[in-house]
Protein backbone atom coordinates (compact mmCIF):
# COMPACT_ATOMS: atom_id res chain seq x y z
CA UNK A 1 73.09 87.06 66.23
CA UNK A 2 70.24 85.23 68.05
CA UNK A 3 71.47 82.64 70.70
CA UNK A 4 69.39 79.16 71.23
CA UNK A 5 69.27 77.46 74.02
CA UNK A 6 68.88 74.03 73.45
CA UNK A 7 68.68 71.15 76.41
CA UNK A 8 68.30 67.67 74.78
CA UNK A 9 67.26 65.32 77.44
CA UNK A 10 66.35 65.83 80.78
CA UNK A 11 65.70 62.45 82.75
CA UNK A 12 63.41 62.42 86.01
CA UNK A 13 63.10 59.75 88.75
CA UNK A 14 61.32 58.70 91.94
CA UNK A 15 60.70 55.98 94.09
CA UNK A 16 56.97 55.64 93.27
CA UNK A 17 55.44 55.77 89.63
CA UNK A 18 52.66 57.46 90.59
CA UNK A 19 55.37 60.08 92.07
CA UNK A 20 57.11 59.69 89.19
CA UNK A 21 54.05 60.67 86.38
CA UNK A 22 53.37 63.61 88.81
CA UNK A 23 56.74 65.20 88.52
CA UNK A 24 56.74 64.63 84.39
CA UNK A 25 53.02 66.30 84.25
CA UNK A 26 54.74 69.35 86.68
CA UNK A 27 58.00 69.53 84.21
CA UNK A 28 55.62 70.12 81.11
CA UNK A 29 53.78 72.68 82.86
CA UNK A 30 56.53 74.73 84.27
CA UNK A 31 59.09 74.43 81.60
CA UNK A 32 56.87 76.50 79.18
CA UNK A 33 56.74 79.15 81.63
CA UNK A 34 60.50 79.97 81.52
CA UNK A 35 60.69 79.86 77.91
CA UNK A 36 61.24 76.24 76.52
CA UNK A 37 59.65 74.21 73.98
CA UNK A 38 58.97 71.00 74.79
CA UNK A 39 59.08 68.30 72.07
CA UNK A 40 55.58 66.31 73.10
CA UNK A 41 55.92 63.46 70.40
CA UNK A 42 59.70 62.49 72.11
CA UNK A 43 58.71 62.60 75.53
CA UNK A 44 58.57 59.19 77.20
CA UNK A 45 57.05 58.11 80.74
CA UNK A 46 54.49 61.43 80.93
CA UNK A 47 51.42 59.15 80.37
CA UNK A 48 52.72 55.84 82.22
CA UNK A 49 55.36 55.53 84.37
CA UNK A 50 58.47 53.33 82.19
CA UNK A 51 61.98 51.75 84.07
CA UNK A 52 63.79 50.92 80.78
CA UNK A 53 64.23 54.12 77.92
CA UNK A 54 67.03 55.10 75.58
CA UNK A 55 68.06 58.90 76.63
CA UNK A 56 71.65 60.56 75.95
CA UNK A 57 72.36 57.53 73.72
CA UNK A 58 72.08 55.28 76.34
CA UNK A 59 69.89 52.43 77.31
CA UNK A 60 68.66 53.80 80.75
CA UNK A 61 67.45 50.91 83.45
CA UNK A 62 66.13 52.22 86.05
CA UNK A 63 65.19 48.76 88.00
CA UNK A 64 68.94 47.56 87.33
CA UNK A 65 70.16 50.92 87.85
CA UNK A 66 72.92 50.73 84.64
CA UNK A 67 73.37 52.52 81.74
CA UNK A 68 73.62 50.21 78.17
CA UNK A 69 74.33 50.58 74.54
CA UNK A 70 71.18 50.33 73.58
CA UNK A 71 70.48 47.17 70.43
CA UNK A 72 70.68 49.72 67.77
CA UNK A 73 74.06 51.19 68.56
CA UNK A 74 75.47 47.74 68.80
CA UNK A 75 74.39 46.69 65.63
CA UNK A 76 75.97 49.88 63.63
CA UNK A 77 79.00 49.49 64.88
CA UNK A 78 79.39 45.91 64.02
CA UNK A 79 78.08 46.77 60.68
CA UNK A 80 80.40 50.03 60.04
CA UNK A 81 82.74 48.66 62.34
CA UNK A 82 83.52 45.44 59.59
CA UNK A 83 82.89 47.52 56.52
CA UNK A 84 86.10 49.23 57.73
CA UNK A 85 87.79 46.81 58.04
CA UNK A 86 86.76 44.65 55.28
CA UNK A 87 87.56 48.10 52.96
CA UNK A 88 90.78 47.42 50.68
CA UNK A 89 92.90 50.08 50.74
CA UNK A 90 92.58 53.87 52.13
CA UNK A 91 89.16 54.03 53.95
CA UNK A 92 87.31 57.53 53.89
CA UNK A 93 87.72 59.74 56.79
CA UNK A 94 84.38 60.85 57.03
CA UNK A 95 83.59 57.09 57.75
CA UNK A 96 86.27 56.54 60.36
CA UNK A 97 84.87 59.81 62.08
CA UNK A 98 81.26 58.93 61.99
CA UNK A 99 82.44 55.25 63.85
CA UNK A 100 84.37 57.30 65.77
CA UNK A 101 81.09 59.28 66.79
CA UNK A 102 79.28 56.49 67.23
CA UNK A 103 81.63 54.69 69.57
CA UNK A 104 82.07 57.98 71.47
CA UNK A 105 78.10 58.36 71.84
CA UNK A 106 78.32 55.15 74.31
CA UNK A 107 80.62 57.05 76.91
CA UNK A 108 77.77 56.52 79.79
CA UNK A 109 77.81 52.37 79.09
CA UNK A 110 81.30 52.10 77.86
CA UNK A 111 83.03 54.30 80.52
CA UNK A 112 86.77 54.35 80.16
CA UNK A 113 86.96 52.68 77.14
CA UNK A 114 85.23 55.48 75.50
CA UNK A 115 88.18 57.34 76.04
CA UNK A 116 90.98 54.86 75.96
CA UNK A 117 90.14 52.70 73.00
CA UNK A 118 89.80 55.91 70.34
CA UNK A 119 93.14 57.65 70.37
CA UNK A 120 94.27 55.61 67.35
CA UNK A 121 91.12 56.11 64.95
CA UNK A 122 91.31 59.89 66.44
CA UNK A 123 94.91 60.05 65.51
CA UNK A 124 94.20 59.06 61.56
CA UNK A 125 91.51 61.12 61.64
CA UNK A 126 93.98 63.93 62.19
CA UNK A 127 96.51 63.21 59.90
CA UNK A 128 94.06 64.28 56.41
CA UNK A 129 95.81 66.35 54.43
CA UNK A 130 94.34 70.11 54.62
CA UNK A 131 92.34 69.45 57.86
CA UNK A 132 91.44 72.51 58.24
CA UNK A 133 89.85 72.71 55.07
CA UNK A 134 85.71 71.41 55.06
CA UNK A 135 86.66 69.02 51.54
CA UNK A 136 89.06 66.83 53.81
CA UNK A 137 86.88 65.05 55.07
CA UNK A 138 86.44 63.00 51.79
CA UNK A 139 89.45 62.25 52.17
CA UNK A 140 90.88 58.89 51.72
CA UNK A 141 93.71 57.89 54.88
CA UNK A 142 94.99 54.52 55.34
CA UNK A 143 94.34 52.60 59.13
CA UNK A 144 97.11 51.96 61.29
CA UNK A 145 97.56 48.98 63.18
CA UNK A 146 96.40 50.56 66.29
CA UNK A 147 93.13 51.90 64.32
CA UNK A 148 92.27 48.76 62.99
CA UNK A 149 92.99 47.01 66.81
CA UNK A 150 90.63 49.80 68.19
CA UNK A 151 87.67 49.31 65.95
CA UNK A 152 88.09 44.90 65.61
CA UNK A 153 87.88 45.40 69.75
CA UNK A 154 84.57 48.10 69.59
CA UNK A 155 83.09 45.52 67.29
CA UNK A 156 83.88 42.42 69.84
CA UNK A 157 82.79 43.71 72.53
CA UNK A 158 80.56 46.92 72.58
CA UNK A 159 77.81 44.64 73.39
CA UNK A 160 79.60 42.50 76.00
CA UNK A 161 80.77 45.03 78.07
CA UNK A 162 79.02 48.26 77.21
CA UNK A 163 77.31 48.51 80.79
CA UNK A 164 78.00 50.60 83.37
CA UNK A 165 76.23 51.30 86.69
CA UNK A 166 73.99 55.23 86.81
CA UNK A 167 75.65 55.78 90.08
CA UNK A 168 79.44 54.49 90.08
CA UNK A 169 80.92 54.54 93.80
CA UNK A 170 84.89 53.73 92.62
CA UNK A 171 86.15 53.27 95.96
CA UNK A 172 83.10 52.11 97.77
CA UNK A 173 81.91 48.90 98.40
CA UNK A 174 83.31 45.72 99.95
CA UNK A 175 86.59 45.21 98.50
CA UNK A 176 87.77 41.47 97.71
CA UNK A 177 91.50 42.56 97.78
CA UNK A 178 94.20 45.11 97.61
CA UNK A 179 96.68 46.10 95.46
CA UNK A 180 100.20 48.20 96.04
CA UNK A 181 102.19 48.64 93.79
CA UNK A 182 105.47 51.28 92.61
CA UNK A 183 108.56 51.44 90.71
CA UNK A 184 112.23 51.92 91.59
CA UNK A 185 115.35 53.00 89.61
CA UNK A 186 116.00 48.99 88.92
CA UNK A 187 112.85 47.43 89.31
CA UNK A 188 108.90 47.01 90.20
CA UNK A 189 107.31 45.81 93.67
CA UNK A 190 103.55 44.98 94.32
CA UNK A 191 101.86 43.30 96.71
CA UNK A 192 98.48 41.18 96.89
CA UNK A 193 96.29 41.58 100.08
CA UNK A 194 92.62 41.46 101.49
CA UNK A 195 91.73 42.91 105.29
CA UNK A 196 88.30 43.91 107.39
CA UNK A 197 86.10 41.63 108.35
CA UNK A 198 85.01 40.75 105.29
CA UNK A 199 88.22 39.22 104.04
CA UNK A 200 87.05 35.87 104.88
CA UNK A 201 84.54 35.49 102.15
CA UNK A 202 86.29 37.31 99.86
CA UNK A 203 87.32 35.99 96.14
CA UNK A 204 91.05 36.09 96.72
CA UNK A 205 90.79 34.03 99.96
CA UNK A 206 88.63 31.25 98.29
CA UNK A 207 90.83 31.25 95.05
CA UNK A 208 93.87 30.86 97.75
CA UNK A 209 91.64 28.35 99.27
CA UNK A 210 92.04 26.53 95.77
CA UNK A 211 95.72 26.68 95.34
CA UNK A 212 96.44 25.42 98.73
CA UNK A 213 97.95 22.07 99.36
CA UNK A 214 96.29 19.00 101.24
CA UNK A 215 96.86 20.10 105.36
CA UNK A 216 96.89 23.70 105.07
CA UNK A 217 93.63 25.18 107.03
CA UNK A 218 91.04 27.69 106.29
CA UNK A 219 91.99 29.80 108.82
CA UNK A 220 96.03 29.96 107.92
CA UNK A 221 95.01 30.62 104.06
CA UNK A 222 92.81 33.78 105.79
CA UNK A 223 96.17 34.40 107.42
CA UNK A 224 98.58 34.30 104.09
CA UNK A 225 95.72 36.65 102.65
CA UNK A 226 96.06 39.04 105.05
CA UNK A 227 99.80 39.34 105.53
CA UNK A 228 99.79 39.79 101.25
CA UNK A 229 101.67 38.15 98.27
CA UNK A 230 104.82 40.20 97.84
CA UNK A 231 106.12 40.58 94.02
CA UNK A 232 109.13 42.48 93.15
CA UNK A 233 110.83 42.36 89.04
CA UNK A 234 114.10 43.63 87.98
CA UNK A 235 113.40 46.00 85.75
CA UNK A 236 113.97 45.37 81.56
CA UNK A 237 116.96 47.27 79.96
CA UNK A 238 115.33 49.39 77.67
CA UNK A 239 113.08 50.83 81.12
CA UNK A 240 115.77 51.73 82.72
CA UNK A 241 116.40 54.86 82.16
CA UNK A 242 112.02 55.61 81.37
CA UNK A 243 109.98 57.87 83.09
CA UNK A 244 108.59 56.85 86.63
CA UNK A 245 105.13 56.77 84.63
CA UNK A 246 106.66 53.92 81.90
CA UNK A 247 108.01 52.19 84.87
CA UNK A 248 105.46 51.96 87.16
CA UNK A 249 102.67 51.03 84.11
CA UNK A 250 105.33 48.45 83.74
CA UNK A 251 104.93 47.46 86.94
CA UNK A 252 101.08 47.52 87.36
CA UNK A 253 100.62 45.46 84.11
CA UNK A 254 103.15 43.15 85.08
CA UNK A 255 101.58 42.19 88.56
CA UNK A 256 98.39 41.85 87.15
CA UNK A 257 99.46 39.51 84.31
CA UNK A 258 100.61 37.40 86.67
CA UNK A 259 98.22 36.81 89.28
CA UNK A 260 95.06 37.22 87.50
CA UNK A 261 94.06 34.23 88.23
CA UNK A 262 93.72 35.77 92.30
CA UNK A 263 91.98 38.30 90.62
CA UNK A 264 89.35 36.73 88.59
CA UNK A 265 85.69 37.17 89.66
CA UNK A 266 86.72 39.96 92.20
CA UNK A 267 86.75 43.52 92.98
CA UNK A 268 89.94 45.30 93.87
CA UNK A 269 91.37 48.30 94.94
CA UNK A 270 94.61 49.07 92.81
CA UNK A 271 96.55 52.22 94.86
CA UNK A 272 99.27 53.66 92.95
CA UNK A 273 101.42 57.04 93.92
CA UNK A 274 101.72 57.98 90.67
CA UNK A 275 98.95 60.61 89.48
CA UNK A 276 99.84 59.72 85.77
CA UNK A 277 99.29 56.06 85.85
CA UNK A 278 95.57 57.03 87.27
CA UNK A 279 94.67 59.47 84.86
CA UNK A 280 95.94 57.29 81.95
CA UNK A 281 93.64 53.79 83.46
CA UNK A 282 90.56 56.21 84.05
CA UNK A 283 90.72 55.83 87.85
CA UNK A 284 89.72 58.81 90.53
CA UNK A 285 92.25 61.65 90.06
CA UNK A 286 92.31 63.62 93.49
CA UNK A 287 90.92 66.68 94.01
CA UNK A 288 94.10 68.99 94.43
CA UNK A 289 95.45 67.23 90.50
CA UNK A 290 92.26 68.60 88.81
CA UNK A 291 93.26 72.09 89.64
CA UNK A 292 89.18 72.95 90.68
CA UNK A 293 88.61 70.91 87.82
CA UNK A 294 85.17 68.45 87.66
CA UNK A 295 85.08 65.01 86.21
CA UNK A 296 84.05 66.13 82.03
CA UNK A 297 86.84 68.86 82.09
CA UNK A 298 90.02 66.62 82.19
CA UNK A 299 90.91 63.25 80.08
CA UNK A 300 90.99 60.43 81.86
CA UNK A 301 92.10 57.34 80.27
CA UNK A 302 94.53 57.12 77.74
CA UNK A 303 97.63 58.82 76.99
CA UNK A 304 99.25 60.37 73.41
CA UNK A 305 102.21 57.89 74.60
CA UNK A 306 102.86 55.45 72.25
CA UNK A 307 104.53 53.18 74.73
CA UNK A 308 101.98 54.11 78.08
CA UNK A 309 99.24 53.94 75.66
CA UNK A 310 100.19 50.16 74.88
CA UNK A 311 100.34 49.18 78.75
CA UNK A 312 96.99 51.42 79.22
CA UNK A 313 95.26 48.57 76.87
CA UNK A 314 97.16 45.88 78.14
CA UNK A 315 96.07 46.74 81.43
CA UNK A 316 92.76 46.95 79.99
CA UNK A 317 92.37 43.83 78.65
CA UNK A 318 93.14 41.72 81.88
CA UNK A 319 90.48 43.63 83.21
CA UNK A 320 88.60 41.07 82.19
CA UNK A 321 89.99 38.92 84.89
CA UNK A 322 88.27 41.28 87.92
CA UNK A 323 86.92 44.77 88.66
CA UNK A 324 89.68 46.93 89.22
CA UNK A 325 89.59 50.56 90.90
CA UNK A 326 92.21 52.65 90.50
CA UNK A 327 92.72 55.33 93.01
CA UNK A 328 95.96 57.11 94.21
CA UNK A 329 97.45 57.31 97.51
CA UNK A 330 101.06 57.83 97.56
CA UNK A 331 102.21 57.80 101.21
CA UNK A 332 101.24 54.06 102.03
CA UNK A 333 101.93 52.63 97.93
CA UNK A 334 105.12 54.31 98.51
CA UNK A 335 106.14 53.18 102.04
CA UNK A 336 105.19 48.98 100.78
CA UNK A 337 106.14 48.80 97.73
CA UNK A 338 109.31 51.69 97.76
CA UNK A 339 110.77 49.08 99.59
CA UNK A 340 110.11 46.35 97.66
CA UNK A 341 110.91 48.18 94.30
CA UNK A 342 114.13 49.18 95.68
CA UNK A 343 115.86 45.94 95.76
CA UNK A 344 116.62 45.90 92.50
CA UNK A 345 117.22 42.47 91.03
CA UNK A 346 114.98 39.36 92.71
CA UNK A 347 116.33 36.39 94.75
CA UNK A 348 118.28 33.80 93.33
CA UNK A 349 115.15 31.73 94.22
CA UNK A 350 113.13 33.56 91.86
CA UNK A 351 112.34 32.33 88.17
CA UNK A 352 113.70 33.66 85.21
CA UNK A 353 111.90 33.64 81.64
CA UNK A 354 113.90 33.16 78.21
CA UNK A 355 114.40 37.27 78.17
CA UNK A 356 116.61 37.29 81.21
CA UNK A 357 114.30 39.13 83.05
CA UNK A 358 113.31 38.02 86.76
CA UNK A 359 110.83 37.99 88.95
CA UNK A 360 108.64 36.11 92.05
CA UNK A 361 105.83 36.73 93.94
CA UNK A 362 106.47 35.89 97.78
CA UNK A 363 104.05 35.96 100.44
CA UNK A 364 105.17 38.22 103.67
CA UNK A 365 104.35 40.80 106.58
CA UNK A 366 103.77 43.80 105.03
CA UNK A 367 106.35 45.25 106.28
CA UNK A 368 108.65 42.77 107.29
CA UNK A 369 112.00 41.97 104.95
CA UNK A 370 112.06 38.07 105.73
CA UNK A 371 109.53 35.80 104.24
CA UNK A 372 106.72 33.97 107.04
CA UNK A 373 107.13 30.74 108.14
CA UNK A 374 104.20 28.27 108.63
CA UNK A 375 102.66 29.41 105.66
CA UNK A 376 101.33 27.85 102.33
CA UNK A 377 103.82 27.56 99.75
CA UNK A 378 105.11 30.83 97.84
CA UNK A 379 103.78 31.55 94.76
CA UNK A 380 106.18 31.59 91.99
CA UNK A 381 104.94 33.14 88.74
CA UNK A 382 106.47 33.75 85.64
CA UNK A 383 106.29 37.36 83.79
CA UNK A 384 104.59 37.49 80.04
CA UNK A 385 106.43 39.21 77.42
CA UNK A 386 105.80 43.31 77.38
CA UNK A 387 102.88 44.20 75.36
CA UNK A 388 103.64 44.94 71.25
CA UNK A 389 102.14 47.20 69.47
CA UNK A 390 99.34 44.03 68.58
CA UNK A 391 98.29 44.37 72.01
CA UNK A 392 99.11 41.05 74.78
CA UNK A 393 97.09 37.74 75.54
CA UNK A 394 96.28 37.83 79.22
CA UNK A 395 98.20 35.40 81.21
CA UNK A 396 96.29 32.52 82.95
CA UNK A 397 97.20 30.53 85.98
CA UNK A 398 96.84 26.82 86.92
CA UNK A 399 97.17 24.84 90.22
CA UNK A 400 99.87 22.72 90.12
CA UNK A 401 100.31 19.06 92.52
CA UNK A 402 102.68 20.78 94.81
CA UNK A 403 100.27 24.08 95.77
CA UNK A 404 102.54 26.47 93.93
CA UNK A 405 100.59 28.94 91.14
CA UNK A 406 102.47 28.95 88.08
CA UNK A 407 101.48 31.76 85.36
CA UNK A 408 102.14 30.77 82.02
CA UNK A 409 103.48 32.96 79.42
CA UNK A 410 101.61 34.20 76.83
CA UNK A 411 102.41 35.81 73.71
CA UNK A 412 100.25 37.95 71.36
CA UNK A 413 97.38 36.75 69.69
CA UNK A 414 97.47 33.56 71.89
């Protein structure tokens, strides 16, 4: 048996290009030396210095510093990507895995969604008869709901969202808010809040700043920001009994329906005390969870659970609304929002939607059990209905005359 080592791209930067064409002409010469063959007629940027080149299937920019699916990509999936799911009846496997491929070849621009949005098609893919057998894959299988939602979303938006920065710092950065949030035996809690210095020009203040009535200052909406918007939901019947995962995803995706209109435009820090709700929305697992473990050796984002899988997207989707991080911390999620979670059913001044369920968003101390006075009004928002296995219409909010943010309820395919 003769073993071949075989290293497909190997990308080089620097500051200068004259630098730059220096290092490529001192790569060709001492590569050869320790054995490898270099492929002249692929190599790109030895001759002239380049910022933009496609390399590990990726659109590399060096002057915006972001990987991209680069033009070609984008137009093969939209082009297998509708012959799928134009196909009547049972579509061939070997199709479905070569989009599957394909989609999978943009994890540097796509990031989590690489991972998240493919459990369906991967789960079809699986179910051939004789899989182990090198015929199956001409196969014919039929698409599940959840296939087809996976690939109609790859073709609607691989080439609207399919960036990603070359150097992603999660949890760096100037954060425009915070997020809390955890689950309870009877229900969710979650607050809203922006601190540091820079909370003044953040987006949460100024979309505060919008919702505010006629009187109310800059300075006390800076205030209300940085004491938080406290939200606490009785939990549904059939999550009652759930794992603390189902619950707090529950939670999460709740919050977030309802004030992304806060969130919109932003970038914000979402700190949950549950390691399984970070793995499953792609956020920074800590180190003593990996078990010595890198980033490339674990999945992150996604789950095989029909139900957390659901929330994962749902979560997903009102992404669109602001950047989220997802990080976990569970002493100071768990000292807020424990508290909040804990008291079970909401206020009698809370609102309740058409499935019993209640809920309101409050704005307090952190800390502190009794709402502020000489604040701007609460904010009462209403909950959307769970996600189905369609997927869930974000939720939108609108100022109203009296100051008050009221979310609307959406259902799916709204």
């Amino acid at each position: 048996m003769r073993l071949i080592s075989y290293l497909n791209d190997l990308i080089f930067a620097h500051a200068t290009a004259r630098e730059t064409l220096s290092a490529a002409q001192m790569m060709l010469h001492i590569l050869p030396r320790f054995g490898w063959l270099v492929h002249p007629t692929k190599c790109q940027g030895v001759s002239e210095a380049i910022q933009c080149f496609v390399a590990l299937g990726s659109m590399v920019c060096l002057a915006s510093q972001t990987f991209s699916a680069p033009l070609r990509t984008v137009e093969r999936v939209v082009s297998e990507g509708n012959a799928l799911l134009s196909a009547t009846g049972d579509a061939s496997v070997r199709s479905l895995a070569r989009f599957r491929g394909l989609v999978g070849s943009t994890w540097l621009s796509s990031s989590v969604a690489a991972r998240l949005r493919v459990r369906g098609m991967t789960r079809v893919i699986e179910s051939r008869p004789n899989w182990r057998l090198r015929w199956s894959w001409d196969a014919r299988v039929g698409l599940s709901p959840e296939c087809r939602a996976e690939i109609r979303w790859w073709v609607a938006n691989l080439a609207r969202r399919g960036s990603s920065p070359i150097r992603p710092r999660p949890l760096d950065g100037r954060m425009d808010g915070y997020i809390l949030s955890d689950a309870s035996d009877l229900g969710v809690g979650a607050v809203l809040f922006a601190e540091g210095p820079e909370a003044a020009a953040s987006s949460l203040v100024a979309a505060l700043r919008l919702r505010a009535p006629p009187g109310v200052s800059v300075q006390e909406v800076l205030r209300q920001a940085r004491r938080g918007l406290e939200f606490i939901a009785a939990l549904p019947a059939d999550l009652l009994d759930a794992s603390s995962t189902l619950r707090e995803m529950f939670g999460i995706w709740l919050f977030i329906a309802t004030v992304c209109g806060l969130l919109r435009g932003g970038r914000h820090l979402v700190v949950l005390d549950n390691l399984g709700c970070v793995a499953i929305l792609g956020g920074v697992v800590p180190a003593f969870a990996r078990g010595g473990r890198v980033w490339g050796e674990y999945v992150s984002g996604g789950s095989p659970n029909p139900r957390l899988q659901r929330f994962a997207l749902a979560i997903h989707d009102l992404q669109e609304a602001g950047d989220l991080r997802w990080s976990h911390c569970g002493g100071r999620a768990r000292r807020t929002c424990g508290r909040i979670s804990s008291r079970g059913s909401p206020p009698c001044s809370s609102t309740t939607t058409g499935s019993g369920r209640q809920c309101s968003a409050r704005s307090t101390r952190r800390g502190d059990r009794t709402p502020s006075t000489g604040s701007p009004p609460a904010t009462v928002a209403r909950p959307c209905n769970p996600p189905t296995r369609g997927g869930s219409a974000p939720c939108s909010s609108t100022p109203t005359r009296c100051g008050q943010t009221h979310s609307r309820p959406c259902g799916p395919g709204r």
